[in-house]
N, C-alpha and C. Protein backbone atom coordinates (compact mmCIF):
# COMPACT_ATOMS: atom_id res chain seq x y z
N UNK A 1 114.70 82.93 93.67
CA UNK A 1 114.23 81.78 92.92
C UNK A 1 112.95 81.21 93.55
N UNK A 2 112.74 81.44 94.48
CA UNK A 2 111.61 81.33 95.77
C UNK A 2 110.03 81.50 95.01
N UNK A 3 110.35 82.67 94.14
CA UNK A 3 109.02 83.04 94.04
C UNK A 3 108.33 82.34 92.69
N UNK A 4 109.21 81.39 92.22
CA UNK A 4 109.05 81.04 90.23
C UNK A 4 108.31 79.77 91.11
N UNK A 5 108.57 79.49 92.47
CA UNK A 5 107.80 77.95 93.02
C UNK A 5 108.47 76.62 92.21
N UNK A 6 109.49 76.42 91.74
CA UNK A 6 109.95 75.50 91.02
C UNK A 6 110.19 74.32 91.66
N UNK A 7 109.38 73.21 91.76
CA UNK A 7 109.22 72.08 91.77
C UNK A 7 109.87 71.20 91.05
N UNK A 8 111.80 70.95 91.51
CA UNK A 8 112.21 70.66 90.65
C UNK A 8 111.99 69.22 90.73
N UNK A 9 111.57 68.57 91.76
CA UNK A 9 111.64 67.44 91.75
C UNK A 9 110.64 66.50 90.53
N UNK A 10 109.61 67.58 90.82
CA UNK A 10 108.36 67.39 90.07
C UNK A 10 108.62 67.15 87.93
N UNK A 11 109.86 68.45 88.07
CA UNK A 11 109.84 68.17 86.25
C UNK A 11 111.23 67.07 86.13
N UNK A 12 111.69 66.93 86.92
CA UNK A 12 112.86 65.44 87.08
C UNK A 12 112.09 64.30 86.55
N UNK A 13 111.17 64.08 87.40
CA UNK A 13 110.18 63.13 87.05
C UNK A 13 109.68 63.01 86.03
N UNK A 14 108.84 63.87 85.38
CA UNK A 14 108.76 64.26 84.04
C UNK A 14 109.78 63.85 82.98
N UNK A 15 111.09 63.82 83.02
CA UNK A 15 111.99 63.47 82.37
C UNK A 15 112.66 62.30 82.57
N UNK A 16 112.21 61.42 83.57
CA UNK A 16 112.63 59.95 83.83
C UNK A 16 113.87 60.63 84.59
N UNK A 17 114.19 61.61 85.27
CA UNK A 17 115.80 61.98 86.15
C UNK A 17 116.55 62.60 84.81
N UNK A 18 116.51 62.90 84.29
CA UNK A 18 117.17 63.17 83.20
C UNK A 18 117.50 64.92 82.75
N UNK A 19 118.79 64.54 83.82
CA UNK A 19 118.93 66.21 84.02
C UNK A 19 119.33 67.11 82.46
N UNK A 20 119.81 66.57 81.86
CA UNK A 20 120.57 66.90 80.87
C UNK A 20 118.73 67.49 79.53
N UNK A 21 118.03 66.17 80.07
CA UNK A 21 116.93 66.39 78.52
C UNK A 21 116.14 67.60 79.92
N UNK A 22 116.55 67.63 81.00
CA UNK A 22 115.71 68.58 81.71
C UNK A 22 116.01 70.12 81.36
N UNK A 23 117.12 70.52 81.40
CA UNK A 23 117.74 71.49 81.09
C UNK A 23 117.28 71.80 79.72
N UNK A 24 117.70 71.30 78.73
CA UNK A 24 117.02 71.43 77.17
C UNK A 24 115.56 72.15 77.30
N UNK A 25 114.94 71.51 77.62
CA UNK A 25 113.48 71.91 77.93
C UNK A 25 113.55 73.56 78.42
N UNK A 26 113.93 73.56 79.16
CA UNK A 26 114.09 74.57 80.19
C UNK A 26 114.25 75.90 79.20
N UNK A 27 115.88 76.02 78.59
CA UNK A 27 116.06 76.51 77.42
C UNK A 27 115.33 76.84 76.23
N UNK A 28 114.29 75.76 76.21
CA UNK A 28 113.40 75.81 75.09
C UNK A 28 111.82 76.77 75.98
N UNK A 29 111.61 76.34 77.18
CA UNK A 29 110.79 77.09 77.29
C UNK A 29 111.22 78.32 77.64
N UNK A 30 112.79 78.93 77.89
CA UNK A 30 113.12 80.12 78.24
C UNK A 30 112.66 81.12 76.81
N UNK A 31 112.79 80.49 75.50
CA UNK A 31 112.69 80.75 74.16
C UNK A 31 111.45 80.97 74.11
N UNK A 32 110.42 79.86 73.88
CA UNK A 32 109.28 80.36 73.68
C UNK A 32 108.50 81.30 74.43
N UNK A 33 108.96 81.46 76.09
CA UNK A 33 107.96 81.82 76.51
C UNK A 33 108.19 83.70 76.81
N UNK A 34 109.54 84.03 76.15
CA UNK A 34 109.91 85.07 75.86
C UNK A 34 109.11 85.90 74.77
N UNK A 35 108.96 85.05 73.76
CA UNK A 35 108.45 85.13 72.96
C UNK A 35 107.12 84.80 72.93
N UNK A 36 106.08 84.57 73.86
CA UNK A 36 104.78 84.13 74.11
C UNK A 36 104.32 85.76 75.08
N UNK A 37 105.27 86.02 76.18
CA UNK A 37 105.01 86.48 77.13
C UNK A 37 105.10 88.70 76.36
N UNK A 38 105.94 88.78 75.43
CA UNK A 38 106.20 89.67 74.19
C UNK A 38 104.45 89.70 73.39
N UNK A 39 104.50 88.34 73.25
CA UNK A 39 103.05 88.31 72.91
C UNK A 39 101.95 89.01 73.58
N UNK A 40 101.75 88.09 74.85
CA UNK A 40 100.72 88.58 75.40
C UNK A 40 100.43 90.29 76.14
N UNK A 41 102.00 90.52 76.44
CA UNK A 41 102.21 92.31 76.81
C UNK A 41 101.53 92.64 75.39
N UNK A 42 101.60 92.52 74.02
CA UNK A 42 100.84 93.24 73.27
C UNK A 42 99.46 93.20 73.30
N UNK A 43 99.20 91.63 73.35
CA UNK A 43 97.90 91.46 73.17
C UNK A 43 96.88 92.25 73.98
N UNK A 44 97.15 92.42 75.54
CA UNK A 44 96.72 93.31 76.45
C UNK A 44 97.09 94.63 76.02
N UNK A 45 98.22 95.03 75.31
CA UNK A 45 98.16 96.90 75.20
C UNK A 45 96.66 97.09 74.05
N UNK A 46 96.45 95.84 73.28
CA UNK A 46 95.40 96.16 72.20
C UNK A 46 94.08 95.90 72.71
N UNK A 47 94.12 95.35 73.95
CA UNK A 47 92.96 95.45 74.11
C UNK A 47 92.47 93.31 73.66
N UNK A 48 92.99 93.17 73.36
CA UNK A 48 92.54 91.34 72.26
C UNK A 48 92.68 90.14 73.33
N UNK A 49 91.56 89.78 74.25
CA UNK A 49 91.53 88.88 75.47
C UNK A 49 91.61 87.73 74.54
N UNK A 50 91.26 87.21 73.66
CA UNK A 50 91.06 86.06 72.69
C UNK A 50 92.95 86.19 72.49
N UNK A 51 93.89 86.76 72.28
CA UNK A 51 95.38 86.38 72.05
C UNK A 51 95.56 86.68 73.35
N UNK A 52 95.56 87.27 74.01
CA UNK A 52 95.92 87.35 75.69
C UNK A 52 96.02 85.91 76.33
N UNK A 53 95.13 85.35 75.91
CA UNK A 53 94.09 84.49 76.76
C UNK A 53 94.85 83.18 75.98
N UNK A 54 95.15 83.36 74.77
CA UNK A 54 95.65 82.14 74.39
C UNK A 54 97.29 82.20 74.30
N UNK A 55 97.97 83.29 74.63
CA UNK A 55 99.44 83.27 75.41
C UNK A 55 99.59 83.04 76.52
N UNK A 56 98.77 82.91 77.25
CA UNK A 56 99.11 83.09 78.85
C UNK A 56 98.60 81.50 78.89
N UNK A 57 97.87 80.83 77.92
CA UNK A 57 97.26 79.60 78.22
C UNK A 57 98.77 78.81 77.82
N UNK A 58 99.36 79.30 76.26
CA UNK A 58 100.98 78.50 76.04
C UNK A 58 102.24 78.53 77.35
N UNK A 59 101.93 79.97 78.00
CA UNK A 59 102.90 79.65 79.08
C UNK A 59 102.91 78.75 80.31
N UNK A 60 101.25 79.14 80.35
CA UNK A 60 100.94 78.10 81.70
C UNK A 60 101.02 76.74 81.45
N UNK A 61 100.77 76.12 80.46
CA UNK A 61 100.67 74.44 80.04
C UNK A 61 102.57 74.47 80.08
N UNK A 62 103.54 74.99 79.15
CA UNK A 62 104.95 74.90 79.62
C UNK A 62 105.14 74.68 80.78
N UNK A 63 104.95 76.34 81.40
CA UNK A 63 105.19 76.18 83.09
C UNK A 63 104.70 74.91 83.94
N UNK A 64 103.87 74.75 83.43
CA UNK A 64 103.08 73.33 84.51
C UNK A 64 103.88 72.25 83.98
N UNK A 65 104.23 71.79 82.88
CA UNK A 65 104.91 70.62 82.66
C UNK A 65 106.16 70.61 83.17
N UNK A 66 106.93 71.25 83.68
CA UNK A 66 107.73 71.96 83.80
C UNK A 66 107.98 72.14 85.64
N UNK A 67 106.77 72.28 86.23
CA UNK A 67 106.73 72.55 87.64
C UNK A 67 106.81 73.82 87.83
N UNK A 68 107.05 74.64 87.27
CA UNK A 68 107.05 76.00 87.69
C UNK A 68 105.40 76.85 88.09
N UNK A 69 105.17 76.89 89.55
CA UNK A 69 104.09 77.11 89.79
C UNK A 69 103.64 78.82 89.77
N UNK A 70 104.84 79.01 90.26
CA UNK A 70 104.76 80.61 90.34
C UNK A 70 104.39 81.31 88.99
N UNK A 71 104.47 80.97 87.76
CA UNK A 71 104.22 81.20 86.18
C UNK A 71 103.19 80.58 85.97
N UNK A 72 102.93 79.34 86.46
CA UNK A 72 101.75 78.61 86.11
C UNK A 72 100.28 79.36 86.65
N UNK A 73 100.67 79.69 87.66
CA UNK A 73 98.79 80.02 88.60
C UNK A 73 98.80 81.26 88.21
N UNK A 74 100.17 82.55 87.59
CA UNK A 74 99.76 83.69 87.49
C UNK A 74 99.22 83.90 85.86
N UNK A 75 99.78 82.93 85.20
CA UNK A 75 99.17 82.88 83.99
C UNK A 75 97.85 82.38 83.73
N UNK A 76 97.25 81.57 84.85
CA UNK A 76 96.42 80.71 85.03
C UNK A 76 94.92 81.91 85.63
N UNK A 77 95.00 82.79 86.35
CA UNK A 77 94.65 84.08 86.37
C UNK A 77 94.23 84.86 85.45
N UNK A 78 95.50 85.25 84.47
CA UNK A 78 95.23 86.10 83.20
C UNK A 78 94.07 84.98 82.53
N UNK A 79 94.34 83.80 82.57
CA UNK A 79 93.48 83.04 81.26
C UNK A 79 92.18 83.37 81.77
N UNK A 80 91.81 83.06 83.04
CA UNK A 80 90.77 82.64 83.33
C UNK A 80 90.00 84.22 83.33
N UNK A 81 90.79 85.53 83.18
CA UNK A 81 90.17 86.33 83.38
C UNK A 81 89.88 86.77 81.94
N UNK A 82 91.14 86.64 81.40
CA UNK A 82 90.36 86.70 79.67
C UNK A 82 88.87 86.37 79.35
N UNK A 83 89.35 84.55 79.64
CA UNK A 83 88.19 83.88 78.95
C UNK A 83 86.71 84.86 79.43
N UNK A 84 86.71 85.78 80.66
CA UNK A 84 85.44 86.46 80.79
C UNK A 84 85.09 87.83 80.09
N UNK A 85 86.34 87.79 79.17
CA UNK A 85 86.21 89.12 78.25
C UNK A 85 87.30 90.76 78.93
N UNK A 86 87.12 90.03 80.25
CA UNK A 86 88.44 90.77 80.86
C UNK A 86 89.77 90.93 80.66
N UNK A 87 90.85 91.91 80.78
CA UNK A 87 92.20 92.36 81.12
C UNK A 87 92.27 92.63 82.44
N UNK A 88 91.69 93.09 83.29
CA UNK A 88 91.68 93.72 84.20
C UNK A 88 92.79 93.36 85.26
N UNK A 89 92.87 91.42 85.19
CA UNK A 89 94.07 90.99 85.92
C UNK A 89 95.31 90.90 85.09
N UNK A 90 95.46 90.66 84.13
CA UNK A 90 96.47 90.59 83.73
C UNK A 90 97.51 92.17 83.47
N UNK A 91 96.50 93.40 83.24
CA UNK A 91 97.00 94.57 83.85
C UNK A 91 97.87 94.40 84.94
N UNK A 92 96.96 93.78 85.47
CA UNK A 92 97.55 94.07 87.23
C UNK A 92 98.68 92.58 87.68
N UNK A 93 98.58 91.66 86.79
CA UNK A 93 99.62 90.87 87.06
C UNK A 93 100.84 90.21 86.21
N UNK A 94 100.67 91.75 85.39
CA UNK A 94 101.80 91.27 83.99
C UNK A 94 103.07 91.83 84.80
N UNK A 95 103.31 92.90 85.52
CA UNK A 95 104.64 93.17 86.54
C UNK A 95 105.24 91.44 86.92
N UNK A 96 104.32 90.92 87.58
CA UNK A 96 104.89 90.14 88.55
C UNK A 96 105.21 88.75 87.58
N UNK A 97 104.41 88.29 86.63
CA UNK A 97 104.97 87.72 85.23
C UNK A 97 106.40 87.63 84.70
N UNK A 98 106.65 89.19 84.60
CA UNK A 98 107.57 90.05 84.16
C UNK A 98 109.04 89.41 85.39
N UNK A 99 108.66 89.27 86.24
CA UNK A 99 109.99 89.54 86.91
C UNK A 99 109.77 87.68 87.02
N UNK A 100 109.12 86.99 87.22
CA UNK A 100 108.99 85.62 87.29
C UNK A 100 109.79 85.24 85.91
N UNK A 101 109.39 85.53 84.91
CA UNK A 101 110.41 85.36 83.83
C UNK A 101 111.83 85.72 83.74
N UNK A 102 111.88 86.71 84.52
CA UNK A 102 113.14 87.50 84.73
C UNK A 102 113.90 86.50 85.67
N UNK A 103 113.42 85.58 86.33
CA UNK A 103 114.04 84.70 87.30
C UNK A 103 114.50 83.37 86.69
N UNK A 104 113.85 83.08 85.94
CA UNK A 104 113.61 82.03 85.37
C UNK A 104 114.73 82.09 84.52
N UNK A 105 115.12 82.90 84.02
CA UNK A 105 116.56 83.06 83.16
C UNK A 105 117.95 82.80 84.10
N UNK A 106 117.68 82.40 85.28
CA UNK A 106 119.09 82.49 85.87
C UNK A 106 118.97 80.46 86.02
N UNK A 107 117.80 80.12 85.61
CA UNK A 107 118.03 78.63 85.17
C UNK A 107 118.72 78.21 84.62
């Protein structure tokens, strides 16, 4: 769980302590970002930094509200490498994405 960086104190706060509307969230971003992160593995097999770039931007704004840093800065990477017309990182850091999400499910 070490490596997702989860700052739980950080999305507590966010929710006024409110473990219960915290959890919800959580669930909801386990949903979308399954479905964001599905996204962006395509968007990179096609080659399309413009949808790459704007999935990895929906996960990172979740993740950050959220506290999850480890999802946040690696998505934060892919964007920033998009926005230069690049894949090149997100090639190389959709594995570690991959298993950060994979962690994130035992939330």
């Amino acid at each position: 769980m070490s490596d997702l960086r989860w700052n739980k104190a950080f999305a507590l706060e966010q929710v006024a302590d409110d473990e219960e509307l915290l959890q919800e969230l959580i669930e909801i971003f386990k949903e979308s970002s399954a479905s964001d992160l599905a996204n962006l593995q395509q968007s990179v097999e096609k080659g399309d930094t413009a949808m790459a770039r704007a999935h990895s931007h929906s996960i990172k704004g979740a993740a950050a509200s959220l506290g999850m840093d480890g999802i946040r800065e690696i998505t934060d990477l892919i964007e920033s490498d998009c926005r230069e017309g690049s894949l090149t990182v997100a090639v190389e850091v959709l594995p570690q994405l991959e298993k950060l999400m994979t962690l994130l499910q035992d939330l």
